[in-house]
C-alpha atoms as a PDB file:
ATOM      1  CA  UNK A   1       0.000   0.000   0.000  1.00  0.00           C
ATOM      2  CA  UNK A   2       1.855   1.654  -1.023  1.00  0.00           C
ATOM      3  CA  UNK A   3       1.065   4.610  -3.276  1.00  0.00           C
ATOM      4  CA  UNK A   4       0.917   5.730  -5.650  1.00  0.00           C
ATOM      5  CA  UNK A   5       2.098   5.338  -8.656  1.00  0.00           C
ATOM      6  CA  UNK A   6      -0.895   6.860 -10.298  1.00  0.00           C
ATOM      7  CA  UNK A   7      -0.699  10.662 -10.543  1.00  0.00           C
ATOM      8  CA  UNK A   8      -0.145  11.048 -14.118  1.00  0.00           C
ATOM      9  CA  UNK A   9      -2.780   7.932 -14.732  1.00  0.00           C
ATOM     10  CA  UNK A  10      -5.292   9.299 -12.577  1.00  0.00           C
ATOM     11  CA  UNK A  11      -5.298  12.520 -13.932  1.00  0.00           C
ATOM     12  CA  UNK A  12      -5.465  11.212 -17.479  1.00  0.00           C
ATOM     13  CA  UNK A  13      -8.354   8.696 -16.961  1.00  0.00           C
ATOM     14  CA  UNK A  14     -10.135  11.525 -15.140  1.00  0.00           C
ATOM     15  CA  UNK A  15      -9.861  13.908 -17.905  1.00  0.00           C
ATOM     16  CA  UNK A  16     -11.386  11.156 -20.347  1.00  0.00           C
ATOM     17  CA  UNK A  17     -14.206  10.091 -18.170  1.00  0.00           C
ATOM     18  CA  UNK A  18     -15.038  13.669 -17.804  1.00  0.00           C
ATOM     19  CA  UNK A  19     -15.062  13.604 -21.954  1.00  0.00           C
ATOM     20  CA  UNK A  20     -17.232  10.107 -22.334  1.00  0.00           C
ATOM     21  CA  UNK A  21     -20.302   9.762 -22.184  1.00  0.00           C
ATOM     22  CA  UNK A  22     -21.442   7.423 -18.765  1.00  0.00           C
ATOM     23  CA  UNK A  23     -22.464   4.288 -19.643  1.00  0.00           C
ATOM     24  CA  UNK A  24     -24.495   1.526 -17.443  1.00  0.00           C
ATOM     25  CA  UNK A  25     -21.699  -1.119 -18.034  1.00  0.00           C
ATOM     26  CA  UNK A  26     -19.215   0.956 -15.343  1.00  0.00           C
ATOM     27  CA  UNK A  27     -15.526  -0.938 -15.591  1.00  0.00           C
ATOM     28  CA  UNK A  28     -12.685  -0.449 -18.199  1.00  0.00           C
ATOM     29  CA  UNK A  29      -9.759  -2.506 -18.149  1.00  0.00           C
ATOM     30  CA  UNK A  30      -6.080  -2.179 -19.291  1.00  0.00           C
ATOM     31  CA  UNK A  31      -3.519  -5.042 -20.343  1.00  0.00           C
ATOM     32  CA  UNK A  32      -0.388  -3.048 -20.151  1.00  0.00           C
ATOM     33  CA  UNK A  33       3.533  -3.639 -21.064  1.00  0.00           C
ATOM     34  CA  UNK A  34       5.261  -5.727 -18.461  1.00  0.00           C
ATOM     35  CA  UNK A  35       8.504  -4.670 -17.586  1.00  0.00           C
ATOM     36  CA  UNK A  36      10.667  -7.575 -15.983  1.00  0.00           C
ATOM     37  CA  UNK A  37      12.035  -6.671 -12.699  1.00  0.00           C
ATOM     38  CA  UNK A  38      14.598  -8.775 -10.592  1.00  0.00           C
ATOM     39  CA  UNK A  39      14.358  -8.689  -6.734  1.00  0.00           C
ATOM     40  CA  UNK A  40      16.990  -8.397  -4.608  1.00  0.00           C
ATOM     41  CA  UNK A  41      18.342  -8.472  -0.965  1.00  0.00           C
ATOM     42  CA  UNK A  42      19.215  -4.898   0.769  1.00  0.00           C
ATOM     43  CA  UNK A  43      21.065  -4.569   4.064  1.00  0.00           C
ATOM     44  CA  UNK A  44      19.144  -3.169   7.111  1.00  0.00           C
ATOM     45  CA  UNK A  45      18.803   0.021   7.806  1.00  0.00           C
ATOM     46  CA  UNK A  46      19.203   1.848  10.682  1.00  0.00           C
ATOM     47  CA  UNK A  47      17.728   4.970  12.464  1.00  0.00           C
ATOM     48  CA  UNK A  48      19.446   8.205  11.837  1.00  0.00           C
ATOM     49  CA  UNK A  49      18.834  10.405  14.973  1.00  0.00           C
ATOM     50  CA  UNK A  50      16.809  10.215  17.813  1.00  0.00           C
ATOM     51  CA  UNK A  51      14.427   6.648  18.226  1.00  0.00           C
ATOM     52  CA  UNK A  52      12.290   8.406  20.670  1.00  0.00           C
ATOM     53  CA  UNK A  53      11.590  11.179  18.230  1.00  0.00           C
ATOM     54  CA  UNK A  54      10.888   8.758  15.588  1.00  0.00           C
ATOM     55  CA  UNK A  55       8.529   7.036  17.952  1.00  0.00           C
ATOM     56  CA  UNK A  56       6.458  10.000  18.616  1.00  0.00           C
ATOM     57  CA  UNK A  57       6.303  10.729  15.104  1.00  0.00           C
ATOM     58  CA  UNK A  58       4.509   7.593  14.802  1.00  0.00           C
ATOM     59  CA  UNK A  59       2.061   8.372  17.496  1.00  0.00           C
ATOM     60  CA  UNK A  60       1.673  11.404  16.069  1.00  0.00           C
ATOM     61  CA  UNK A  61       0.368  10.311  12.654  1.00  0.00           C
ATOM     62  CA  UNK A  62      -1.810   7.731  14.372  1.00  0.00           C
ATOM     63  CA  UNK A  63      -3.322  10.040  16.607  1.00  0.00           C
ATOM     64  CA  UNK A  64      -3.916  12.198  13.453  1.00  0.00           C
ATOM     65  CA  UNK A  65      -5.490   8.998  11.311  1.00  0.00           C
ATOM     66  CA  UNK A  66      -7.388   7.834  14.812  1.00  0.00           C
ATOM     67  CA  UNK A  67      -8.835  12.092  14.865  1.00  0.00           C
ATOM     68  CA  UNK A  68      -9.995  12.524  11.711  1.00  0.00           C
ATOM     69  CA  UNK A  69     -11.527   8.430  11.631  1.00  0.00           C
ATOM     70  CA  UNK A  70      -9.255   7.156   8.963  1.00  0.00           C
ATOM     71  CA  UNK A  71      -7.317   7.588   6.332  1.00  0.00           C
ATOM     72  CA  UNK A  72      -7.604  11.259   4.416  1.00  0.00           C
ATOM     73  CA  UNK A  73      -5.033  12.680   2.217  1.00  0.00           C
ATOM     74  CA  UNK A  74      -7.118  16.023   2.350  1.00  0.00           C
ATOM     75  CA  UNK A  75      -7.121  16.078   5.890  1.00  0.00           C
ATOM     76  CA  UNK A  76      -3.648  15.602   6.637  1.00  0.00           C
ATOM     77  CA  UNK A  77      -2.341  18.345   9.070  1.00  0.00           C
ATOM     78  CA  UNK A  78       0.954  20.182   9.362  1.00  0.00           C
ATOM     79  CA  UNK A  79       1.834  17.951  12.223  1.00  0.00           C
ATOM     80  CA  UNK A  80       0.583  14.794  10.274  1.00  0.00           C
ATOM     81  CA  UNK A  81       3.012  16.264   7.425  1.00  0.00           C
ATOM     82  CA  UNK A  82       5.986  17.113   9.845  1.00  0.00           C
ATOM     83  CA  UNK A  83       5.693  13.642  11.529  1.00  0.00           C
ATOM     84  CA  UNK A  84       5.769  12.119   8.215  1.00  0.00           C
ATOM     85  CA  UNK A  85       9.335  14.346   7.591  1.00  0.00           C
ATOM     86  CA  UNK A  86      10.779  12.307  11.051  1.00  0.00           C
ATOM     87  CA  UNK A  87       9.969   8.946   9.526  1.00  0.00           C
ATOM     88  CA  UNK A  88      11.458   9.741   5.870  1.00  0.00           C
ATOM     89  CA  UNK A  89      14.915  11.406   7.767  1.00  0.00           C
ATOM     90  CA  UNK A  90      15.209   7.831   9.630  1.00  0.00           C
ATOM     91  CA  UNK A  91      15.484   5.962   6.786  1.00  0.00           C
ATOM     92  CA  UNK A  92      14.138   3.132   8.695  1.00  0.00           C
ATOM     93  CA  UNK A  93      12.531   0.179   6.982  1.00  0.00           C
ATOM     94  CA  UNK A  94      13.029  -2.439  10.147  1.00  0.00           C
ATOM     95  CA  UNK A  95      15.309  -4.852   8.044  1.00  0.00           C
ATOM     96  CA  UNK A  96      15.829  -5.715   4.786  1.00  0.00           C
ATOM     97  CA  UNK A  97      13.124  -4.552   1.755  1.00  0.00           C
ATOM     98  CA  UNK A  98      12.212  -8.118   0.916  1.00  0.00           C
ATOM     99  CA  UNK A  99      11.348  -8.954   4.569  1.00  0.00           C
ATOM    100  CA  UNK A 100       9.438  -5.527   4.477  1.00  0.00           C
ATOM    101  CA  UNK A 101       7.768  -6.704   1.653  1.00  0.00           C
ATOM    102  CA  UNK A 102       6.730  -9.993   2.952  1.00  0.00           C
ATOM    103  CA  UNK A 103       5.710  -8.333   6.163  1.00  0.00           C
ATOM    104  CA  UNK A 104       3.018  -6.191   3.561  1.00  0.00           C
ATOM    105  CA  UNK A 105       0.231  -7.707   2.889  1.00  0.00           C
ATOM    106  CA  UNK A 106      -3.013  -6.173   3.903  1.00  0.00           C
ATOM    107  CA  UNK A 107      -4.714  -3.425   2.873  1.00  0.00           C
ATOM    108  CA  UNK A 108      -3.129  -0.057   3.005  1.00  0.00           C
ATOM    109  CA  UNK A 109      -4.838   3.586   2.235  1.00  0.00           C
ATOM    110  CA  UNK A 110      -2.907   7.025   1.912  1.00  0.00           C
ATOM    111  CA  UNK A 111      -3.431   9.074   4.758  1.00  0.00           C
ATOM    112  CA  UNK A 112      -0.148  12.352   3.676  1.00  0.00           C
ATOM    113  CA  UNK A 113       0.031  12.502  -0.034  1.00  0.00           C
ATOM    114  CA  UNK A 114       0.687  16.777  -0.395  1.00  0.00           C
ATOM    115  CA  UNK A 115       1.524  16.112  -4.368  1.00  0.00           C
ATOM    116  CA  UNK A 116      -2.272  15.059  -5.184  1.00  0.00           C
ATOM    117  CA  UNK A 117      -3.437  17.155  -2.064  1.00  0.00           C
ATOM    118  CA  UNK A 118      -1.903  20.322  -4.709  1.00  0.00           C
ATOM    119  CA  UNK A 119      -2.888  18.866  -8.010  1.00  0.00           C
ATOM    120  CA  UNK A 120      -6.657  17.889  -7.406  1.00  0.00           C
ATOM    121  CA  UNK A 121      -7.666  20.273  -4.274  1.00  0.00           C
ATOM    122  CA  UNK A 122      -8.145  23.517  -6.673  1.00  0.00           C
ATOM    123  CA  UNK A 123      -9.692  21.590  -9.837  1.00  0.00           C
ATOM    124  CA  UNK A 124     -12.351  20.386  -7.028  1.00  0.00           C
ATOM    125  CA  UNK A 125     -11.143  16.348  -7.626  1.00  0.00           C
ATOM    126  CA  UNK A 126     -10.803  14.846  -4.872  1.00  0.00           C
ATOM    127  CA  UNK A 127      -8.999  11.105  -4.841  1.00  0.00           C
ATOM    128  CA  UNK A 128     -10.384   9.478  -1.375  1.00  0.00           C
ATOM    129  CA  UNK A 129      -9.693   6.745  -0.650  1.00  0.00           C
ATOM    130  CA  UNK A 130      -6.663   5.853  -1.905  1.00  0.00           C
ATOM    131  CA  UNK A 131      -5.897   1.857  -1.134  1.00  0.00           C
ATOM    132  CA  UNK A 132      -3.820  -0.460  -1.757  1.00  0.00           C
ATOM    133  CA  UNK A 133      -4.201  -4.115  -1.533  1.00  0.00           C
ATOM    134  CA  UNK A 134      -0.988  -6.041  -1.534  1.00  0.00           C
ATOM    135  CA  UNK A 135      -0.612 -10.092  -1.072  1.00  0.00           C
ATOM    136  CA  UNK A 136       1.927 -12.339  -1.875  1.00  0.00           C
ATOM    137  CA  UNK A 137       3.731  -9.631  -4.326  1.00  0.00           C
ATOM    138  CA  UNK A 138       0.817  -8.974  -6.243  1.00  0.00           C
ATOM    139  CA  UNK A 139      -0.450  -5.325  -5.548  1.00  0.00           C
ATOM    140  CA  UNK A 140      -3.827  -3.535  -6.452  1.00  0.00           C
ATOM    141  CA  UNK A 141      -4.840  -0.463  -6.298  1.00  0.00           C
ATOM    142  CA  UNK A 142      -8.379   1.451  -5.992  1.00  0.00           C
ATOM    143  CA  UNK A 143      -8.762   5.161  -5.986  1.00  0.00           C
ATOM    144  CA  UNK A 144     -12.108   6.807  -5.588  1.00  0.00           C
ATOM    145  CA  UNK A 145     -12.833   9.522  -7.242  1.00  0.00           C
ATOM    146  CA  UNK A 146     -14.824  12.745  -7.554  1.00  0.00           C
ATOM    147  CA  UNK A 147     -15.234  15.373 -10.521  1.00  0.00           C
ATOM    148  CA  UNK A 148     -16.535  18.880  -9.708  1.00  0.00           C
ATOM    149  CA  UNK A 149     -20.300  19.080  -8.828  1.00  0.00           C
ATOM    150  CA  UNK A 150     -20.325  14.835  -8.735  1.00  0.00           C
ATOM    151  CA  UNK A 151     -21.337  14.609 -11.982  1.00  0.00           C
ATOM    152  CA  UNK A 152     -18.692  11.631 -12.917  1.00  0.00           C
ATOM    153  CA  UNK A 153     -17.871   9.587  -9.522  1.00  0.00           C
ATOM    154  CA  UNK A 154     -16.382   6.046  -9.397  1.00  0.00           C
ATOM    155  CA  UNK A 155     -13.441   4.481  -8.875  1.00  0.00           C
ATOM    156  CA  UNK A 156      -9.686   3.951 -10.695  1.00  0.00           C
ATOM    157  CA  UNK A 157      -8.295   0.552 -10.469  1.00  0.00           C
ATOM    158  CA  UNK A 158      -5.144  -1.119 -11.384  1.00  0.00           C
ATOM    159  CA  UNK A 159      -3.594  -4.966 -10.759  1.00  0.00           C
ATOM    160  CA  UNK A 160       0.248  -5.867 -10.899  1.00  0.00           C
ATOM    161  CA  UNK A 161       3.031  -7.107  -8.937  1.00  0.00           C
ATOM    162  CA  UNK A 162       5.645  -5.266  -6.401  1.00  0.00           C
ATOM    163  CA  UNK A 163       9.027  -6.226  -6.283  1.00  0.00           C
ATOM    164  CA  UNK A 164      12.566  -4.849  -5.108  1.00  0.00           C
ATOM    165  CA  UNK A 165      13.878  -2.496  -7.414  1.00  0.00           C
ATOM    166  CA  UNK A 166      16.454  -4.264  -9.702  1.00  0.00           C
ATOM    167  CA  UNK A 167      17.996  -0.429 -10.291  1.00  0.00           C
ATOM    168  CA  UNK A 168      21.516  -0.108  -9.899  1.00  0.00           C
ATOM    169  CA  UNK A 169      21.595   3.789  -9.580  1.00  0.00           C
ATOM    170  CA  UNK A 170      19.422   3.979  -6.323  1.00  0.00           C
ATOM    171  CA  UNK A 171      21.813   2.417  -3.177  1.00  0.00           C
ATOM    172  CA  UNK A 172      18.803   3.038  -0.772  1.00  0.00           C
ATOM    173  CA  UNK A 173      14.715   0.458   0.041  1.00  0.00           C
ATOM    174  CA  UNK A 174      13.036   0.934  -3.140  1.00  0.00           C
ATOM    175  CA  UNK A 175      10.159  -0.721  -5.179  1.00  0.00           C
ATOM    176  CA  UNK A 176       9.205  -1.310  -8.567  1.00  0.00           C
ATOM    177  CA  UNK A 177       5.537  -1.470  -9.292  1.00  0.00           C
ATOM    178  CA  UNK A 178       4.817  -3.418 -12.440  1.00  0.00           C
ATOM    179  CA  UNK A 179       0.952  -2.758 -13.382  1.00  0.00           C
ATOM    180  CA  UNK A 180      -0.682  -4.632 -15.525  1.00  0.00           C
ATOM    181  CA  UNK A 181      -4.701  -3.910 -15.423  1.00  0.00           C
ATOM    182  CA  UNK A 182      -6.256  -0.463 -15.419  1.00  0.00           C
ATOM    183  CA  UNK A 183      -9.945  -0.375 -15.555  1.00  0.00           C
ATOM    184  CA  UNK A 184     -12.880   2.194 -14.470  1.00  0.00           C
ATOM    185  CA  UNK A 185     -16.004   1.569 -12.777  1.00  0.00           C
ATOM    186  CA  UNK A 186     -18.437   4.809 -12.657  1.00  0.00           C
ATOM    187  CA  UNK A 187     -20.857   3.515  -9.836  1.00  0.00           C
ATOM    188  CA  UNK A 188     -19.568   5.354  -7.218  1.00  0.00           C
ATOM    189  CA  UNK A 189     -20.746   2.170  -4.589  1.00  0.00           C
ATOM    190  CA  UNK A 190     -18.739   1.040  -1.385  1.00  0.00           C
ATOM    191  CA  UNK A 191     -16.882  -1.897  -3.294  1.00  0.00           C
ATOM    192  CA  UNK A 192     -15.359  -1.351  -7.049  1.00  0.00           C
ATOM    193  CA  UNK A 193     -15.957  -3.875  -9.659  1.00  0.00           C
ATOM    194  CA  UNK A 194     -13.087  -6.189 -10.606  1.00  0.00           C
ATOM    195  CA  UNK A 195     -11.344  -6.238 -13.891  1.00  0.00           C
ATOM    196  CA  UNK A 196     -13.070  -9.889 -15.106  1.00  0.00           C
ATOM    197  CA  UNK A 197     -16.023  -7.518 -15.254  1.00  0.00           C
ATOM    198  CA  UNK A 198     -14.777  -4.744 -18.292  1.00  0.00           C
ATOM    199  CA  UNK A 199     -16.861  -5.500 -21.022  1.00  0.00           C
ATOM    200  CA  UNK A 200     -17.937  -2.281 -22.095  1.00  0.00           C
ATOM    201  CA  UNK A 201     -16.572  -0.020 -24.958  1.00  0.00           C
ATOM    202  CA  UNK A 202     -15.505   2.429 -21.998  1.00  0.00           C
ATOM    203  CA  UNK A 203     -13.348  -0.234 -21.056  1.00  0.00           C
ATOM    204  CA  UNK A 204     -10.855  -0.139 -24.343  1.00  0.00           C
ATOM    205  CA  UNK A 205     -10.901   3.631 -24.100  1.00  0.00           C
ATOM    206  CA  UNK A 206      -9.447   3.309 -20.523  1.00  0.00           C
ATOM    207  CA  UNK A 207      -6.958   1.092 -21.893  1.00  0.00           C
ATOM    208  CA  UNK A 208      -5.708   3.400 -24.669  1.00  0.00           C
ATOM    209  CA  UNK A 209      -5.368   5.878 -22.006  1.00  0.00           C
ATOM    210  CA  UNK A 210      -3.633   3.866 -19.267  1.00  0.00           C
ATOM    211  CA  UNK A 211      -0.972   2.622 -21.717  1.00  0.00           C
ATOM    212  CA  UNK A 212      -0.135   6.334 -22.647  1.00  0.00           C
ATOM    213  CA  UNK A 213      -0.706   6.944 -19.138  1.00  0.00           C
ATOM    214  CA  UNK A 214       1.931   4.953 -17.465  1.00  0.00           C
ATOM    215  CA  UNK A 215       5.346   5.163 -17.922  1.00  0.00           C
ATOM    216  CA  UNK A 216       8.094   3.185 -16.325  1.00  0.00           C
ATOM    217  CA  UNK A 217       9.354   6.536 -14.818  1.00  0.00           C
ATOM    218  CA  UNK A 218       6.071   6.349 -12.760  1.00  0.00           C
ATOM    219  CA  UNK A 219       7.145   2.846 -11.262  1.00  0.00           C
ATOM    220  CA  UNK A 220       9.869   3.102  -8.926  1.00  0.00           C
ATOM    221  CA  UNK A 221       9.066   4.343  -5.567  1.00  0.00           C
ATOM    222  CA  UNK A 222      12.078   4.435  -3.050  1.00  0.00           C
ATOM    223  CA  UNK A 223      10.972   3.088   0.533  1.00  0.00           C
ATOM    224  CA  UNK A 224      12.166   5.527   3.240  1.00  0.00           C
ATOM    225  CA  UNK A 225      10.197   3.924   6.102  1.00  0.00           C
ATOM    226  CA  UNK A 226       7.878   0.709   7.158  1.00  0.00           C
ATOM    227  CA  UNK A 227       6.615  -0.463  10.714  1.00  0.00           C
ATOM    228  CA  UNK A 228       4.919  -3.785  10.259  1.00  0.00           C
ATOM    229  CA  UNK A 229       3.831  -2.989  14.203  1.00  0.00           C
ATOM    230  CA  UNK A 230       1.790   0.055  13.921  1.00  0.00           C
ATOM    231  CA  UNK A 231       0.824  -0.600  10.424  1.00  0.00           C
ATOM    232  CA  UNK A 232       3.210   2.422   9.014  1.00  0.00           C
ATOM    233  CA  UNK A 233       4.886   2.876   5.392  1.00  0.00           C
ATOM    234  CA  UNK A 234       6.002   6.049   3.844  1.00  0.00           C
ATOM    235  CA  UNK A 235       7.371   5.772   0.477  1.00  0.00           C
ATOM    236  CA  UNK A 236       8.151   8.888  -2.116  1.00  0.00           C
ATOM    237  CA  UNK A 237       7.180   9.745  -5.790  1.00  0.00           C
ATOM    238  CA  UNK A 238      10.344  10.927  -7.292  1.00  0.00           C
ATOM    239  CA  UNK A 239       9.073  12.828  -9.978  1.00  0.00           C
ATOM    240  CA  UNK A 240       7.412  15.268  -7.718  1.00  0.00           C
ATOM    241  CA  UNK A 241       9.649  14.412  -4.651  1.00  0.00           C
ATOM    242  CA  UNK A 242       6.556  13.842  -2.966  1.00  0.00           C
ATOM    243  CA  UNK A 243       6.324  11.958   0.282  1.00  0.00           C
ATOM    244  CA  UNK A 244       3.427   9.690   0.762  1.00  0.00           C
ATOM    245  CA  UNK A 245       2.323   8.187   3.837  1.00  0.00           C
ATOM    246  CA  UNK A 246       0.001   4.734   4.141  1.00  0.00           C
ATOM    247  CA  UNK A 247      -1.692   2.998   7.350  1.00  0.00           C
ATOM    248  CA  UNK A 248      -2.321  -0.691   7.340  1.00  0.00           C
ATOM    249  CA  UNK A 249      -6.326  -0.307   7.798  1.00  0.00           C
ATOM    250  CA  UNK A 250      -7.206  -4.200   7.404  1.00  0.00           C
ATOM    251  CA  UNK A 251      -6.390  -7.776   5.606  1.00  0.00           C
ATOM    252  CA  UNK A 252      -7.364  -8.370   2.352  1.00  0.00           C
ATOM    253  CA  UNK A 253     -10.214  -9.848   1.428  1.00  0.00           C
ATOM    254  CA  UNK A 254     -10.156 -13.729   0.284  1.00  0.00           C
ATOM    255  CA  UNK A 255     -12.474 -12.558  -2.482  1.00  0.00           C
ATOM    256  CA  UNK A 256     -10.629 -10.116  -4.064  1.00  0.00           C
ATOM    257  CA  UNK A 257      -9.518 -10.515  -7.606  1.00  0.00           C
ATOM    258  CA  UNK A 258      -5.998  -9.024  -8.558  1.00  0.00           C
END
């Protein structure tokens, strides 16, 4: 749970739902280009500065998430933001990235994400939730969103895989998000359809769009802190240098379909 590797995505599919026509059949789907990936090991990290300030920071943000009654990237406060700050500075992952990752499965949603907080907040978009479900290295995501006035509502989706960055120009934790699936649904209900569902001629349009859409620029995410305990990852979007911060909020479904 990551985040999000969706801001240029999201943004595009927005702009074309906001161009099509709404249909009754309300998924789209995207087969995308795989790019091969090869895990590997990284050494622990370590704190950098002061553990009890990097503890608070944690109770901090889940004071904030436990305030507000869950995760909301348009409610995150300057405290919420500065506590974030603490846990990217520590650089503290709690061993290596693959035992991170195998430590993440669940379902994650973005509670600090200032990037999409300053790209969406004036246009009157909002992106809420934003979840991730991760298990055994396959990741999905499902983004909720909201045009001016409500008039096109529904959620994004996407399906791939996660895996250690095989990059040899980053030394630090970081990910590679390979996603495969993009597809739409514009019923704005609790649960978003699956991608076996995308029949509809919305769906190829979404797919057009999510293959322009995502680039492999968008896919690597460097990890600057996880706590499997308290249910705590912030990871950043390079291309913005945008920190974004995720709580663990529950497991995933057996149902779900990646």
């Amino acid at each position: 749970g990551w985040v999000s590797s969706h801001t240029t995505s999201m943004a595009a599919v927005s702009t074309a739902v906001a161009r099509t026509p709404v249909a009754r059949t309300p998924t789209a789907a995207l087969a995308g280009q795989r790019r091969s990936v090869a895990a590997r090991a990284l050494p622990q990290t370590s704190t950098r500065g002061d553990p009890v300030q990097l503890a608070s920071a944690v109770a901090r943000l889940d004071a904030h998430v436990a305030r507000i009654g869950g995760a909301d990237l348009y409610a995150a406060t300057e405290d919420a933001t500065a506590a974030v700050d603490v846990m990217v500075r520590s650089k503290n992952i709690g061993g290596t990235l693959e035992e991170c990752l195998a430590r993440s499965d669940g379902v994650w949603e973005v509670c600090v994400m200032p990037h999409m907080l300053r790209l969406s907040a004036p246009l009157g978009i909002t992106f809420r939730p934003v979840r991730y479900s991760l298990k055994d290295g396959k990741i999905r995501s499902d983004v909720r969103f909201r045009l001016p006035g409500g008039i096109v509502r529904g959620w994004l989706s996407s399906s791939g895989s996660v895996k250690a960055t095989a990059r040899s120009d980053h030394d630090g934790a970081a990910i590679d998000l390979v996603f495969e699936r993009f597809w739409i649904d514009l019923d704005d209900g609790d649960v978003p359809k699956d991608f076996v569902e995308c029949v509809s001629a919305v769906d190829k349009a979404v797919d057009a769009v999510g293959k322009a859409g995502f680039l492999p620029s968008f896919a690597f995410f460097p990890v600057h802190f996880f706590d499997a305990k308290s249910g705590t990852c912030v990871f950043e979007f390079p291309p913005l240098r945008s920190n974004i911060a995720a709580k663990r909020v529950g497991d995933v479904e057996e149902t779900l379909k990646f």
